[in-house]
Protein backbone atom coordinates (compact mmCIF):
# COMPACT_ATOMS: atom_id res chain seq x y z
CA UNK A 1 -12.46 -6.87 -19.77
CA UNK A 2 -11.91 -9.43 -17.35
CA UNK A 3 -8.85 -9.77 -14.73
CA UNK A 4 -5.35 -10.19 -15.83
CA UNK A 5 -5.68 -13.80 -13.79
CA UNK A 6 -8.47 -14.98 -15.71
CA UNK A 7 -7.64 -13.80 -18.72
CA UNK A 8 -8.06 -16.54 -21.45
CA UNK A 9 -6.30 -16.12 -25.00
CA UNK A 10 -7.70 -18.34 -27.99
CA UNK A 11 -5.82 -21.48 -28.95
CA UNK A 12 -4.24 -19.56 -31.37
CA UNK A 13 -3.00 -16.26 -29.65
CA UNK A 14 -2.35 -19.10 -26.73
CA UNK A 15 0.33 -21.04 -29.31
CA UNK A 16 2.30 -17.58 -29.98
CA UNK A 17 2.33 -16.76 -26.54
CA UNK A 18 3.88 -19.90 -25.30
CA UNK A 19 6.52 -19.69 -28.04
CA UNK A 20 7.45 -15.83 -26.71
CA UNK A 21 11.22 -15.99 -25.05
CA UNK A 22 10.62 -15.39 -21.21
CA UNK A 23 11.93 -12.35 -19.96
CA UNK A 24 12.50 -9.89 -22.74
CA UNK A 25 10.75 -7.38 -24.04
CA UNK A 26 8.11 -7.73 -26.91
CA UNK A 27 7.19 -5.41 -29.62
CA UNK A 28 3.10 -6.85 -30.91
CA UNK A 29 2.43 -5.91 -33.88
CA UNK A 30 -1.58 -5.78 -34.49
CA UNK A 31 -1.74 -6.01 -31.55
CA UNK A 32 -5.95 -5.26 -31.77
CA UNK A 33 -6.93 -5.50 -28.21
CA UNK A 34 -3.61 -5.92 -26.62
CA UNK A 35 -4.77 -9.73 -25.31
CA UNK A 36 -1.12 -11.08 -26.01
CA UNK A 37 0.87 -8.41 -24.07
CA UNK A 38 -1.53 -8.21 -21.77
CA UNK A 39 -1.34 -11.92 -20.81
CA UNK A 40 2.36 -11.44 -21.04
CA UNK A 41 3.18 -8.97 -18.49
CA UNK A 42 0.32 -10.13 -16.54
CA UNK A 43 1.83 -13.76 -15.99
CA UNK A 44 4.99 -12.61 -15.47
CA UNK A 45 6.47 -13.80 -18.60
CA UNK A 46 7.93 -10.57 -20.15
CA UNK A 47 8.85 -7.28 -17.91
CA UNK A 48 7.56 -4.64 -20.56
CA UNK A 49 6.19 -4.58 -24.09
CA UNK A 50 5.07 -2.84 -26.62
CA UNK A 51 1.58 -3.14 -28.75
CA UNK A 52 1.47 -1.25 -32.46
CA UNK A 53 -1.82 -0.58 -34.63
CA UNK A 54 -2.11 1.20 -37.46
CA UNK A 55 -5.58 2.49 -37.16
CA UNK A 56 -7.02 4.74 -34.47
CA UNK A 57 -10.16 3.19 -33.31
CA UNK A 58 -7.96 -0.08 -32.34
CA UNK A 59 -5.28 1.70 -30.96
CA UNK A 60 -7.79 3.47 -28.46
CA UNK A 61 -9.54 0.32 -27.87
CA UNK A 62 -5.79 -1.74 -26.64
CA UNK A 63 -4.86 1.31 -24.86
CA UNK A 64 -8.74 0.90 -22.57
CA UNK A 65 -7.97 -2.56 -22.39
CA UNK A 66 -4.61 -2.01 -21.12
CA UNK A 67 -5.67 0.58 -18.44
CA UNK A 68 -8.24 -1.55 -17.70
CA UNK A 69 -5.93 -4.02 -16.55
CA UNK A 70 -3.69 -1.89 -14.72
CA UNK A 71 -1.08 -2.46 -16.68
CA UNK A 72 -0.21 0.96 -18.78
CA UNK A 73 2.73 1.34 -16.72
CA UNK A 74 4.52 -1.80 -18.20
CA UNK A 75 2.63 -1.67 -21.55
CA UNK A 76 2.76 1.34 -23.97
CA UNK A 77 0.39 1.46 -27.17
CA UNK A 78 1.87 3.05 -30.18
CA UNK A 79 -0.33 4.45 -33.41
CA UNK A 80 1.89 3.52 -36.34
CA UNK A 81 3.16 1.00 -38.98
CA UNK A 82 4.60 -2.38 -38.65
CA UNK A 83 8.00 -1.69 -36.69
CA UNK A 84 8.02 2.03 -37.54
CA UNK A 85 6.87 2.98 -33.72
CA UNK A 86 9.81 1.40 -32.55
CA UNK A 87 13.51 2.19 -31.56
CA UNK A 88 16.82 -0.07 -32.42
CA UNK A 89 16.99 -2.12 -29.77
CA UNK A 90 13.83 -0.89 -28.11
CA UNK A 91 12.71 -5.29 -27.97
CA UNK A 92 13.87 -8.34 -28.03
CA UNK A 93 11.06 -10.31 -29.67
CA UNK A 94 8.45 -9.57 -32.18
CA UNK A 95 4.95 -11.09 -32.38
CA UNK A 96 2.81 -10.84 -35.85
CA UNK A 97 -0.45 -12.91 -35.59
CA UNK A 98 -3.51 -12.57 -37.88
CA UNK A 99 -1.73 -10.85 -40.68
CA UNK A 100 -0.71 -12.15 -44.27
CA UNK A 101 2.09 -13.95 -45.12
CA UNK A 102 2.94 -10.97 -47.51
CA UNK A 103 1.99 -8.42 -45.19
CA UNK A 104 4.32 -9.45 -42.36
CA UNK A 105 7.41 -9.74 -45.10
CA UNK A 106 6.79 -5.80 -45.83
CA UNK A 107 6.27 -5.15 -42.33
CA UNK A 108 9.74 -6.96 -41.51
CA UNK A 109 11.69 -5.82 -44.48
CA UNK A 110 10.39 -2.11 -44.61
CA UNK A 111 12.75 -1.90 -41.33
CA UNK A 112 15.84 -3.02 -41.35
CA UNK A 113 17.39 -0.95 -38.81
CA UNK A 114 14.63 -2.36 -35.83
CA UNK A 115 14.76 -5.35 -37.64
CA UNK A 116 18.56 -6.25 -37.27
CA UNK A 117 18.46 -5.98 -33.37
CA UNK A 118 15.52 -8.17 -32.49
CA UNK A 119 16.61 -11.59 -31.25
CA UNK A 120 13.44 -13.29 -32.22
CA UNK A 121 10.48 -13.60 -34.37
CA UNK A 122 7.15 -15.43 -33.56
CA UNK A 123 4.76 -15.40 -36.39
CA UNK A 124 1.48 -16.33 -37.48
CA UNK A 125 0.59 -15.62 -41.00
CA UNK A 126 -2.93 -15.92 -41.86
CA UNK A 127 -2.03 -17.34 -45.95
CA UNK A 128 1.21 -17.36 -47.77
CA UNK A 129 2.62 -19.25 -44.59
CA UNK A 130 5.40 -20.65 -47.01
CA UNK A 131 6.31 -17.70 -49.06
CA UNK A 132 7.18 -16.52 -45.61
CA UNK A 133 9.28 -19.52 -44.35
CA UNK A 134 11.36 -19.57 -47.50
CA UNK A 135 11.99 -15.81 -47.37
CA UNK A 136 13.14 -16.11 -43.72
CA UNK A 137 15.42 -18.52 -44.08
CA UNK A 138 16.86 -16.89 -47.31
CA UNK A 139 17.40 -13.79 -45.12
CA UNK A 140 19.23 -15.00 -41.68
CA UNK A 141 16.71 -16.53 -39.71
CA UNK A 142 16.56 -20.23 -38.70
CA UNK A 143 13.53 -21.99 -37.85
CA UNK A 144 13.74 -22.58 -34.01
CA UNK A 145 9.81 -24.05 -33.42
CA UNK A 146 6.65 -24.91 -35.37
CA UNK A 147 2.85 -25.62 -34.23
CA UNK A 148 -0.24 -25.98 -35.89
CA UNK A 149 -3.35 -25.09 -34.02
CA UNK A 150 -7.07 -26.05 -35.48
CA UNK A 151 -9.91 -23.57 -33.67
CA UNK A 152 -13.62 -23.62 -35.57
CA UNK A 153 -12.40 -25.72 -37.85
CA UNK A 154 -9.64 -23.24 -39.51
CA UNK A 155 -6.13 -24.34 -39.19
CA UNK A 156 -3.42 -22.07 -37.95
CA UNK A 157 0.81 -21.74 -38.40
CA UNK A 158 2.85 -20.56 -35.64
CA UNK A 159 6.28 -20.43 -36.31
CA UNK A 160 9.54 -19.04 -33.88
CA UNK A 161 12.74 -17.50 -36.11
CA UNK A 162 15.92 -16.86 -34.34
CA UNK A 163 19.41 -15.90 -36.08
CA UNK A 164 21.22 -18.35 -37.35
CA UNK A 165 21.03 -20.56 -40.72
CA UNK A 166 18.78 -23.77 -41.41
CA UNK A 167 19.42 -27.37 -41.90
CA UNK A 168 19.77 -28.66 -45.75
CA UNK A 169 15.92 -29.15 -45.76
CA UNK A 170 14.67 -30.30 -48.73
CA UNK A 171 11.87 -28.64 -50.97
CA UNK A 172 9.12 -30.45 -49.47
CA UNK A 173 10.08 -30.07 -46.17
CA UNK A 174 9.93 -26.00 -46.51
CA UNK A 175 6.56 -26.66 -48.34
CA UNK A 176 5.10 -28.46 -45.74
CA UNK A 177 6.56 -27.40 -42.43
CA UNK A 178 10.41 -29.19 -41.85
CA UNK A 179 9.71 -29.91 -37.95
CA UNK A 180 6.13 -30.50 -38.30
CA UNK A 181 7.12 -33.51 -40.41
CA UNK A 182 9.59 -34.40 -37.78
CA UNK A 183 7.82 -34.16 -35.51
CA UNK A 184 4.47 -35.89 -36.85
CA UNK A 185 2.35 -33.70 -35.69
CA UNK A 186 -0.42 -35.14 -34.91
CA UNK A 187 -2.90 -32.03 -36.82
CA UNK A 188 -0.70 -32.29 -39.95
CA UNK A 189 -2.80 -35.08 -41.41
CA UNK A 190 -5.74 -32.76 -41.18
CA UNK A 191 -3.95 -29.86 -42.66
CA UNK A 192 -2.45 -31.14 -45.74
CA UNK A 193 -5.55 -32.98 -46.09
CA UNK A 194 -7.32 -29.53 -45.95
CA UNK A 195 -4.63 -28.53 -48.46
CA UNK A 196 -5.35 -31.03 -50.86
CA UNK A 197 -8.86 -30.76 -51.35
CA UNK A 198 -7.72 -26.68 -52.12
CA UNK A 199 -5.05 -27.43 -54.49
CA UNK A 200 -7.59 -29.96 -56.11
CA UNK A 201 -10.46 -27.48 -56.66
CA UNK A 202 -7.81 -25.10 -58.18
CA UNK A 203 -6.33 -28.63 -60.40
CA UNK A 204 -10.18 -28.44 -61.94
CA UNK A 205 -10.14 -25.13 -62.98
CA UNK A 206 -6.44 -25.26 -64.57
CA UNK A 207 -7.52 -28.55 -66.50
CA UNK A 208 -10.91 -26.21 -68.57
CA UNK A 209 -7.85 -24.21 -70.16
CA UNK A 210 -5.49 -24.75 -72.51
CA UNK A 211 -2.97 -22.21 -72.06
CA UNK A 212 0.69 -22.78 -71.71
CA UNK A 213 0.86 -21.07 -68.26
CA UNK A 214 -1.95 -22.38 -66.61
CA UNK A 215 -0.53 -26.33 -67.67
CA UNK A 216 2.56 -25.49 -66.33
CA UNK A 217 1.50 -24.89 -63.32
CA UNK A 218 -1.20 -27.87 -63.44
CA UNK A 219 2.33 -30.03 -64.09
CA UNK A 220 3.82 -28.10 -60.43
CA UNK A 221 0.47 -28.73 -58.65
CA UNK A 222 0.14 -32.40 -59.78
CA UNK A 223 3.76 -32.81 -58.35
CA UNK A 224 2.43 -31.30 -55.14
CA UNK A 225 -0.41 -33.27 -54.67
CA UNK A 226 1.53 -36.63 -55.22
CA UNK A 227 3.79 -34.87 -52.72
CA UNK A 228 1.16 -34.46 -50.13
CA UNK A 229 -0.12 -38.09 -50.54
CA UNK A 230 3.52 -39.74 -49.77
CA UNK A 231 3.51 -37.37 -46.74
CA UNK A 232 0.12 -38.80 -45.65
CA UNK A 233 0.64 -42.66 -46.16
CA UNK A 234 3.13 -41.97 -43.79
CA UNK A 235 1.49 -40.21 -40.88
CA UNK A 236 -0.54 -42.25 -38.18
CA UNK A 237 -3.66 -42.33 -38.85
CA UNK A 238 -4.21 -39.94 -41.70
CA UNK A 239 -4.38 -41.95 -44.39
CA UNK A 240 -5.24 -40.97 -48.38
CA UNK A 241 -7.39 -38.41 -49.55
């Protein structure tokens, strides 16, 4: 692999690494070839950290890349499952990227007793991005930072979580992304537009069927589509769909 110094992380991996809290230590989980941790220690930005996969043949592959960059000293690679590697209060921070939305709830709530001493969570589902906002904010965690990244023409959620509770969002604003819309970001056009034309193809197959579930949730898709359309009359630029 190349140098620690001109090591280059994609615009997404580069998005979770900027929201990492400098100077403590950081558990990765997936970490796949140990690019995040690697950059981490490597610029100085964390002291120590910690990489986790669950199968073998990555594992091996993070711990070369590691060596390779002269860096096993500050960065250990652990075989295992989500935060099961770990110790209480091993790390301060946790980085997910490139897992489900699901996936990284299990991982999270299969370990409470790592999970209640981390001081920060920086995640990027891959799907189910809002099943896991609302179920972090139901459980303690308040939303501290939000990006959206588009690389190859695929659209990416990073989000930070730190203790604490949320602002009286409303439904739409955990939907979309509350400080996204504050912010008026300027790829959110693009996403919900990408959205839309999703939840549309899904509205065609609904409307061949006549079954009581599938028009109720025709009825809760219509109501998000009209809710995506107010959201994009109002952004610069992004007009209707």
């Amino acid at each position: 692999m190349e140098p620690v110094s001109r090591l280059r992380l994609s615009l997404r991996l580069q998005a979770v690494a900027n929201m990492v809290s400098r100077g403590k230590t950081l558990a990765d989980i997936g970490t796949d070839h140990a690019y995040l941790p690697i950059y981490l220690v490597g610029q100085g930005w964390i002291p120590r950290a910690i990489g986790i996969e669950a199968q073998e043949e990555p594992w091996r592959r993070a711990r070369a890349n590691v060596a390779a960059a002269g860096l096993s000293h500050l960065i250990d690679i652990r075989l295992g499952w989500g935060l099961k590697p770990l110790r209480p209060g091993e790390v301060g921070v946790v980085t997910i990227a490139g897992l489900g939305g699901k996936t990284i709830q299990d991982i999270l709530s299969a370990s409470p007793e790592i999970l209640e001493n981390i001081e920060c969570l920086v995640l990027q589902p891959q799907g189910a991005e809002v099943l896991l906002r609302r179920w972090l904010a139901s459980s303690g965690w308040r939303l501290g930072q939000e990006e959206l990244v588009c690389e190859k023409e695929q659209y990416y959620l990073i989000y930070a979580w730190e203790r604490g509770s949320n602002p009286e969002y409303s439904v739409w604003e955990w939907e979309f992304g509350p400080l996204l819309l504050q912010r008026r970001h300027p790829l959110l056009g693009g996403y919900l537009k990408k959205r839309l034309k999703k939840l549309e193809r899904i509205q065609q197959g609904l409307a061949r069927s006549r079954r009581p579930e599938a028009l109720a949730r025709l009825r809760k898709l219509n109501l998000e589509r009209q809710a995506i359309q107010e959201v994009l009359a109002c952004l610069p630029n992004a007009g209707r769909s």
